[in-house]
PDB file of N, CA and C in Angstrom:
ATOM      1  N   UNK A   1     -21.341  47.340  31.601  1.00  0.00           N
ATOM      2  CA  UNK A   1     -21.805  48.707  31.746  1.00  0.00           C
ATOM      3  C   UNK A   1     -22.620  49.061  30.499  1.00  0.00           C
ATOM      4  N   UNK A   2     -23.867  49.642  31.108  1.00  0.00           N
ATOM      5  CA  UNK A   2     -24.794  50.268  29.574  1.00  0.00           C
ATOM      6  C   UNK A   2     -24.373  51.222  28.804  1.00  0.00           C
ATOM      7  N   UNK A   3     -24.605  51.489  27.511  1.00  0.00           N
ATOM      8  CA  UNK A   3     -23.812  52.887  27.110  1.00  0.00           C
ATOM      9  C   UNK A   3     -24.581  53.960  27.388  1.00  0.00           C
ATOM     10  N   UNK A   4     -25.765  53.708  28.288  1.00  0.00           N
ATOM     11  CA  UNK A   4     -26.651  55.096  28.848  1.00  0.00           C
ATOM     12  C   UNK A   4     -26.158  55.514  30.082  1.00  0.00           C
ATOM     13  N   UNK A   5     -25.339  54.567  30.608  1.00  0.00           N
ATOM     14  CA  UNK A   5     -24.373  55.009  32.077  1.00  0.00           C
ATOM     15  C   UNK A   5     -23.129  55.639  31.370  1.00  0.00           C
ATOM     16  N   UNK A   6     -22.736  54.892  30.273  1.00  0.00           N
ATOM     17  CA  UNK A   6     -21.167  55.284  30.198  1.00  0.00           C
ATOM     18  C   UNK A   6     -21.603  56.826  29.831  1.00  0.00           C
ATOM     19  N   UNK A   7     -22.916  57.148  28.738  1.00  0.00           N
ATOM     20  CA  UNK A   7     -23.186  58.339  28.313  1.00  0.00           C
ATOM     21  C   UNK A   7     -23.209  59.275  29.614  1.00  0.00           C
ATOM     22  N   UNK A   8     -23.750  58.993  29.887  1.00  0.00           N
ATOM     23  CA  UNK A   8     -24.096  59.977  31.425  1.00  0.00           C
ATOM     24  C   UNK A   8     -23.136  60.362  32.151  1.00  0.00           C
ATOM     25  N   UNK A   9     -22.311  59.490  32.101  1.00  0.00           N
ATOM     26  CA  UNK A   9     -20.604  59.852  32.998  1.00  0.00           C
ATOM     27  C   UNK A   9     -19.929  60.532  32.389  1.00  0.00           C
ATOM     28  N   UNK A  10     -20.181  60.543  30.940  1.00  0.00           N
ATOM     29  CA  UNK A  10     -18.978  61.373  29.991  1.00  0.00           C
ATOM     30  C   UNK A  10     -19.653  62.400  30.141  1.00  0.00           C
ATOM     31  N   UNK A  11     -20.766  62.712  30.517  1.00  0.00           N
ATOM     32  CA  UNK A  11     -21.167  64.681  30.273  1.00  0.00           C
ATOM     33  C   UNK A  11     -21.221  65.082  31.345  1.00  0.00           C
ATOM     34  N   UNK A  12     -20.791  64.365  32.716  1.00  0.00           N
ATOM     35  CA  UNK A  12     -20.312  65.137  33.604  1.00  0.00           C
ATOM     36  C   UNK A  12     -19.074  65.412  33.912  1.00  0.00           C
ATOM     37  N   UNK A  13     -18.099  65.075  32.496  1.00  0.00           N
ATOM     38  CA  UNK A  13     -16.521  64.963  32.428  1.00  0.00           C
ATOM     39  C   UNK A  13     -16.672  67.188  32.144  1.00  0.00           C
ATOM     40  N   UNK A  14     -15.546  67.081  32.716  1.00  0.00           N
ATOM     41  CA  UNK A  14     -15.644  69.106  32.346  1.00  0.00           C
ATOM     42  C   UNK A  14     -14.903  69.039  30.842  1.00  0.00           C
ATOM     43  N   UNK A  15     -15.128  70.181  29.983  1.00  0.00           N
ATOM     44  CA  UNK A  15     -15.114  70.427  28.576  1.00  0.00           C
ATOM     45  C   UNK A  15     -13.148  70.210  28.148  1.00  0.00           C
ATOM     46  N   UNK A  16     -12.860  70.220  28.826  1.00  0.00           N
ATOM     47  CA  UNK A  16     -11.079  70.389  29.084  1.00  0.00           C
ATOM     48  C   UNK A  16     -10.646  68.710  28.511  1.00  0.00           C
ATOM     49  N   UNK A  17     -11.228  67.720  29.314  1.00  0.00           N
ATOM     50  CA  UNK A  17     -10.924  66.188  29.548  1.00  0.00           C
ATOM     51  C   UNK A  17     -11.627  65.808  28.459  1.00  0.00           C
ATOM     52  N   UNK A  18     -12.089  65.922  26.995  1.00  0.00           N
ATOM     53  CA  UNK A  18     -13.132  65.416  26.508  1.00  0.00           C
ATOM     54  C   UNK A  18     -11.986  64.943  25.535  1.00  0.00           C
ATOM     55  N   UNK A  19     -11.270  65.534  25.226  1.00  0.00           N
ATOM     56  CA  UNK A  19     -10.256  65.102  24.297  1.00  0.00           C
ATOM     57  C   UNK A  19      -9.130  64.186  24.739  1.00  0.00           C
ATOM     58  N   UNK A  20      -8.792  63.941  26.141  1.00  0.00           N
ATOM     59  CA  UNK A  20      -8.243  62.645  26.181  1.00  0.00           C
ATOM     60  C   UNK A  20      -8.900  62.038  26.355  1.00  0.00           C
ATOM     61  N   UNK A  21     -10.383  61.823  26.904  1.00  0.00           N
ATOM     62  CA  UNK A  21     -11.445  60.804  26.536  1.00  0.00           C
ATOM     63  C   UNK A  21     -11.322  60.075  24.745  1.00  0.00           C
ATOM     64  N   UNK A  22     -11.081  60.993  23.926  1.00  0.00           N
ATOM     65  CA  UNK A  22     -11.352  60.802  22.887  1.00  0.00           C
ATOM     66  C   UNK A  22     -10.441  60.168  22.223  1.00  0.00           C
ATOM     67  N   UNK A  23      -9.133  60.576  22.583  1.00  0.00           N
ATOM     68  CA  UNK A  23      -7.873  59.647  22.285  1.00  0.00           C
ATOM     69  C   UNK A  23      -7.873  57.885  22.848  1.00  0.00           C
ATOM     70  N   UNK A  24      -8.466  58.456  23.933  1.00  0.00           N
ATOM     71  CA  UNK A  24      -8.558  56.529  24.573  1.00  0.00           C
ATOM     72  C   UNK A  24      -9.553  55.952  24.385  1.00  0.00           C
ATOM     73  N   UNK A  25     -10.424  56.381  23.765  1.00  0.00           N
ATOM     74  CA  UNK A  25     -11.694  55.087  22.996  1.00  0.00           C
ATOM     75  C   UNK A  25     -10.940  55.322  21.481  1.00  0.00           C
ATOM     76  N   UNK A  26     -10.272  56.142  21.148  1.00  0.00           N
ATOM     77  CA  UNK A  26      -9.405  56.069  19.868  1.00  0.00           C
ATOM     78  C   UNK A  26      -8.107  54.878  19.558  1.00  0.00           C
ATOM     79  N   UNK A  27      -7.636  54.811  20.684  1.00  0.00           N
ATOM     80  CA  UNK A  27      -7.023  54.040  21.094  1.00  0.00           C
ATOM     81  C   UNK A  27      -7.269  52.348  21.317  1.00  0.00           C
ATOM     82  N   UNK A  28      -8.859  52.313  21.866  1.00  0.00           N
ATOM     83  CA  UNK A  28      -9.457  51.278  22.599  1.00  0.00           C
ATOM     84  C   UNK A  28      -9.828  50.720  20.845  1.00  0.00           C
ATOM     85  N   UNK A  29     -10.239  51.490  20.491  1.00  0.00           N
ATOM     86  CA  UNK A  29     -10.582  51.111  18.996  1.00  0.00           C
ATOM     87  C   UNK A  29      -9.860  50.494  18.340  1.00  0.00           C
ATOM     88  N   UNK A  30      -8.695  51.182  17.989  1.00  0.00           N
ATOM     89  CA  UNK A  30      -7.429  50.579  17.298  1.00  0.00           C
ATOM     90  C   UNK A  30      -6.620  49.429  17.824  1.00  0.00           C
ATOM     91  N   UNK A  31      -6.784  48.735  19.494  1.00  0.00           N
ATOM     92  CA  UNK A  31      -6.402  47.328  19.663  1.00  0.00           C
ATOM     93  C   UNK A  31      -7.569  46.704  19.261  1.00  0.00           C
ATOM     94  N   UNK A  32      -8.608  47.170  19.132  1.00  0.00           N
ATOM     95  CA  UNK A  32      -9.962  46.092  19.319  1.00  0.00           C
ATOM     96  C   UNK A  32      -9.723  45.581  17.488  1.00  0.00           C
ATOM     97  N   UNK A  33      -9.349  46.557  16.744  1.00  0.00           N
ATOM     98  CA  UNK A  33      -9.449  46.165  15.195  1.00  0.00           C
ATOM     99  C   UNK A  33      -8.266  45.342  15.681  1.00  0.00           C
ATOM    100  N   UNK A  34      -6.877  45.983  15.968  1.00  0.00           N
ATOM    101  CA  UNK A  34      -5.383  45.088  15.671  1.00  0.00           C
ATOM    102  C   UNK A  34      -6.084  43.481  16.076  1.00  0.00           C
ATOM    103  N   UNK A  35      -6.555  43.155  17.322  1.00  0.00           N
ATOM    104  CA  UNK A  35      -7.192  42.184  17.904  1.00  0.00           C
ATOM    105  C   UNK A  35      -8.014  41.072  16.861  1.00  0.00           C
ATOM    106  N   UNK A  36      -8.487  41.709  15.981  1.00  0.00           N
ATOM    107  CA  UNK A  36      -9.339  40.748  15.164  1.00  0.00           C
ATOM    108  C   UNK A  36      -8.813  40.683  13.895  1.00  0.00           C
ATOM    109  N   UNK A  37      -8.224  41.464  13.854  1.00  0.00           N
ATOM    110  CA  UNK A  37      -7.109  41.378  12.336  1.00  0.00           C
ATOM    111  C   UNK A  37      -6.195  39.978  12.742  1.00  0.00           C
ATOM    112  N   UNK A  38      -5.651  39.919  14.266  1.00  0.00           N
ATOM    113  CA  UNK A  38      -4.732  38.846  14.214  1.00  0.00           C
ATOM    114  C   UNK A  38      -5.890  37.327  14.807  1.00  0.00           C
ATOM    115  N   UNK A  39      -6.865  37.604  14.981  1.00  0.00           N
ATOM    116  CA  UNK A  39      -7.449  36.218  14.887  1.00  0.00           C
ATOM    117  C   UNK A  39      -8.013  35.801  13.948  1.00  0.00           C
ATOM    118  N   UNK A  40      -8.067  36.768  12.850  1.00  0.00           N
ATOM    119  CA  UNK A  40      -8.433  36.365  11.597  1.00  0.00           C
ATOM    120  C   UNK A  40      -7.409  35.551  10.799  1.00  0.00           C
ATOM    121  N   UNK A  41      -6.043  36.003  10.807  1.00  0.00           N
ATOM    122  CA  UNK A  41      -5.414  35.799  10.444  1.00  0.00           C
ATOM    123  C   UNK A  41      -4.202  34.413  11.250  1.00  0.00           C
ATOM    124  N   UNK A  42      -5.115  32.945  11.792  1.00  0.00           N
ATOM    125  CA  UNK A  42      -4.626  32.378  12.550  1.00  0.00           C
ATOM    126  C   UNK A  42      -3.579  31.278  11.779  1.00  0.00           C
ATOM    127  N   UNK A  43      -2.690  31.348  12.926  1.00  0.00           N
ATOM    128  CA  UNK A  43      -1.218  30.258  12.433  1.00  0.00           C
ATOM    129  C   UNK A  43      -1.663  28.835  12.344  1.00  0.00           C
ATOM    130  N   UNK A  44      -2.138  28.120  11.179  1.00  0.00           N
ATOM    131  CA  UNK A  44      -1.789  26.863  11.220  1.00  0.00           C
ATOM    132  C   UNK A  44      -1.260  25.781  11.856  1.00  0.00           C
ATOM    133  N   UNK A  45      -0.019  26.564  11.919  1.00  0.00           N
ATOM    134  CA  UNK A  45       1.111  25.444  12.085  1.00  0.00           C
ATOM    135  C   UNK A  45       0.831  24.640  13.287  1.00  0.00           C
ATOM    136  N   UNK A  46       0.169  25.331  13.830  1.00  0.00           N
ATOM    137  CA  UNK A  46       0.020  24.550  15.340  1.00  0.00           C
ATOM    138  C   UNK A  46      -1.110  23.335  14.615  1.00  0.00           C
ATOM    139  N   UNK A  47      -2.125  23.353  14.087  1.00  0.00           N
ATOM    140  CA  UNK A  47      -2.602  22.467  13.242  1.00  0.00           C
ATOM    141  C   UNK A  47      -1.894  21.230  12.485  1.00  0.00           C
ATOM    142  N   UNK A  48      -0.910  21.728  11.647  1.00  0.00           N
ATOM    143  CA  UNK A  48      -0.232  21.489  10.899  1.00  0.00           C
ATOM    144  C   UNK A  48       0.942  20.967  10.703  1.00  0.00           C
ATOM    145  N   UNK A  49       1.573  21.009  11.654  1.00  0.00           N
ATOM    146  CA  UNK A  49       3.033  21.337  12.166  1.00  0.00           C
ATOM    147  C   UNK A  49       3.170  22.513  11.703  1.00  0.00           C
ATOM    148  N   UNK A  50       4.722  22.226  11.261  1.00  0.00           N
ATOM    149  CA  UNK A  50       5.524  23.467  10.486  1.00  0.00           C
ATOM    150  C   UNK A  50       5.549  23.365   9.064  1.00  0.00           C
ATOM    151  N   UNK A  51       4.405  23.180   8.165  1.00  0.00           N
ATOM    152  CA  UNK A  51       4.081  23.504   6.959  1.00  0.00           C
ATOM    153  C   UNK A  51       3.836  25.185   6.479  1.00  0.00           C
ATOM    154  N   UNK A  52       4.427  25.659   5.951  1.00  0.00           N
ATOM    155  CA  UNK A  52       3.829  26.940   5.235  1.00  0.00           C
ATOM    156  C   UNK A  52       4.267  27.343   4.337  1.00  0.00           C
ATOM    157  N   UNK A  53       3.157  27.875   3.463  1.00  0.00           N
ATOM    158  CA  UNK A  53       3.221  27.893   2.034  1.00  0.00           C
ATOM    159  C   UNK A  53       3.312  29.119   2.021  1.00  0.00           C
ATOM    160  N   UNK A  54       4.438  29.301   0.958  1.00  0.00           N
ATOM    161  CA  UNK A  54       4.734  30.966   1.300  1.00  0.00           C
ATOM    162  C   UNK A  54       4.601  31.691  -0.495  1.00  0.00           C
ATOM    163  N   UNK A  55       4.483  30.487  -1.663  1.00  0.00           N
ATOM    164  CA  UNK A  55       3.697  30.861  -2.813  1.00  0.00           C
ATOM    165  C   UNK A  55       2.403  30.587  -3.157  1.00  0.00           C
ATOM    166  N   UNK A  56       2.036  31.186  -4.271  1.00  0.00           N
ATOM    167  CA  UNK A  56       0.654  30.927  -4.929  1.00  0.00           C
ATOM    168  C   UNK A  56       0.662  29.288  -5.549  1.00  0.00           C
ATOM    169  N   UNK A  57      -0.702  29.040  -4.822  1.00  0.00           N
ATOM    170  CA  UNK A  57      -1.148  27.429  -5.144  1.00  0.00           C
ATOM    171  C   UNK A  57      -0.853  27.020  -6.745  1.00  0.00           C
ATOM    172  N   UNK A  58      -1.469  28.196  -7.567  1.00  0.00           N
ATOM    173  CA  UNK A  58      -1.193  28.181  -8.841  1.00  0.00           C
ATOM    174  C   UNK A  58      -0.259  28.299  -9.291  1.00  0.00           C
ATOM    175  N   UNK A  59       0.579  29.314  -9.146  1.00  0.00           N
ATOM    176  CA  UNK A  59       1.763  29.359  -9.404  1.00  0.00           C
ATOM    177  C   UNK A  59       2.735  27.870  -8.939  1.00  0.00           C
ATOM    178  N   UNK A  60       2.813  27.150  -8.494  1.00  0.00           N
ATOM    179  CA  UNK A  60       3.519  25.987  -7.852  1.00  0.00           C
ATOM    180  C   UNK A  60       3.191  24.806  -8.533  1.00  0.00           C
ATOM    181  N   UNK A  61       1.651  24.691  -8.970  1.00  0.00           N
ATOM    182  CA  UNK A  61       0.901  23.617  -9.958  1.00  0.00           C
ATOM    183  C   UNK A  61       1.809  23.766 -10.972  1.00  0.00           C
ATOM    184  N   UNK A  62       1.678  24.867 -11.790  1.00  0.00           N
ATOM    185  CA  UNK A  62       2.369  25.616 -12.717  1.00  0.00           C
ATOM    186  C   UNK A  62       3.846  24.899 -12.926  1.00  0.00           C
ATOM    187  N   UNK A  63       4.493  25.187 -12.044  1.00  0.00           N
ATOM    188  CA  UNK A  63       6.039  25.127 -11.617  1.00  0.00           C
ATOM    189  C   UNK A  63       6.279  23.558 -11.863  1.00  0.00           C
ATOM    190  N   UNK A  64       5.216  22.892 -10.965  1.00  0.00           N
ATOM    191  CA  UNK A  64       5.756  21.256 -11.109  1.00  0.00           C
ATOM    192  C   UNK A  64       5.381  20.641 -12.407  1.00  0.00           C
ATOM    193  N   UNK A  65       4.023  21.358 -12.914  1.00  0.00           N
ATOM    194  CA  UNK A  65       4.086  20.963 -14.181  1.00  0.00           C
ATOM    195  C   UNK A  65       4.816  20.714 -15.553  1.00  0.00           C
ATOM    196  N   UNK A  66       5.716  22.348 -15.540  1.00  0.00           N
ATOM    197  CA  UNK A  66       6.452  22.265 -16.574  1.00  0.00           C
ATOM    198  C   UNK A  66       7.815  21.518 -16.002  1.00  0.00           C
ATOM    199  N   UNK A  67       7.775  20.839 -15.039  1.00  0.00           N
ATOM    200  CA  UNK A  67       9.249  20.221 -14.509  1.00  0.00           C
ATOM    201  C   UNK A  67       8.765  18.499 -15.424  1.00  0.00           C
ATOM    202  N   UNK A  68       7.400  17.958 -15.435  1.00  0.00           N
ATOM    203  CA  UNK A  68       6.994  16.766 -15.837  1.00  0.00           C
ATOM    204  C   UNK A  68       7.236  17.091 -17.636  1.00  0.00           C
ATOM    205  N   UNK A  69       7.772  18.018 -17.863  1.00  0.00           N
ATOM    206  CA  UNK A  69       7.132  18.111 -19.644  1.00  0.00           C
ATOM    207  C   UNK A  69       8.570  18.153 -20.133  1.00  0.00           C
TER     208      UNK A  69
END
């Protein structure tokens, strides 16, 4: 759908309905971000197995280092 149709349909919505219009593209919004927040943020493990690193890389270098000294 074009947004010159969707436009056109919303201004023949009466002045009353404009605000639950507004909640549900408010809405539509806020899964569409949750949505890419969690594919950004993808699980490894299926890659990986069940590896996960749950400290800092540095911090752990760090750690094994002073265990060799």
């Amino acid at each position: 759908m074009a947004y010159e149709t969707l436009f056109e349909q919303i201004k023949t919505v009466p002045q009353e309905y404009l605000a639950d219009i507004e909640n549900y593209v408010e809405y539509i919004l806020y899964r569409y971000k949750k949505n890419t927040e969690q594919t950004s943020g993808h699980d490894l493990s299926k890659y990986f197995g069940s590896v996960k690193i749950w400290r800092d890389g540095l911090a752990l270098q760090k750690e094994m280092r002073n265990e060799w000294n």
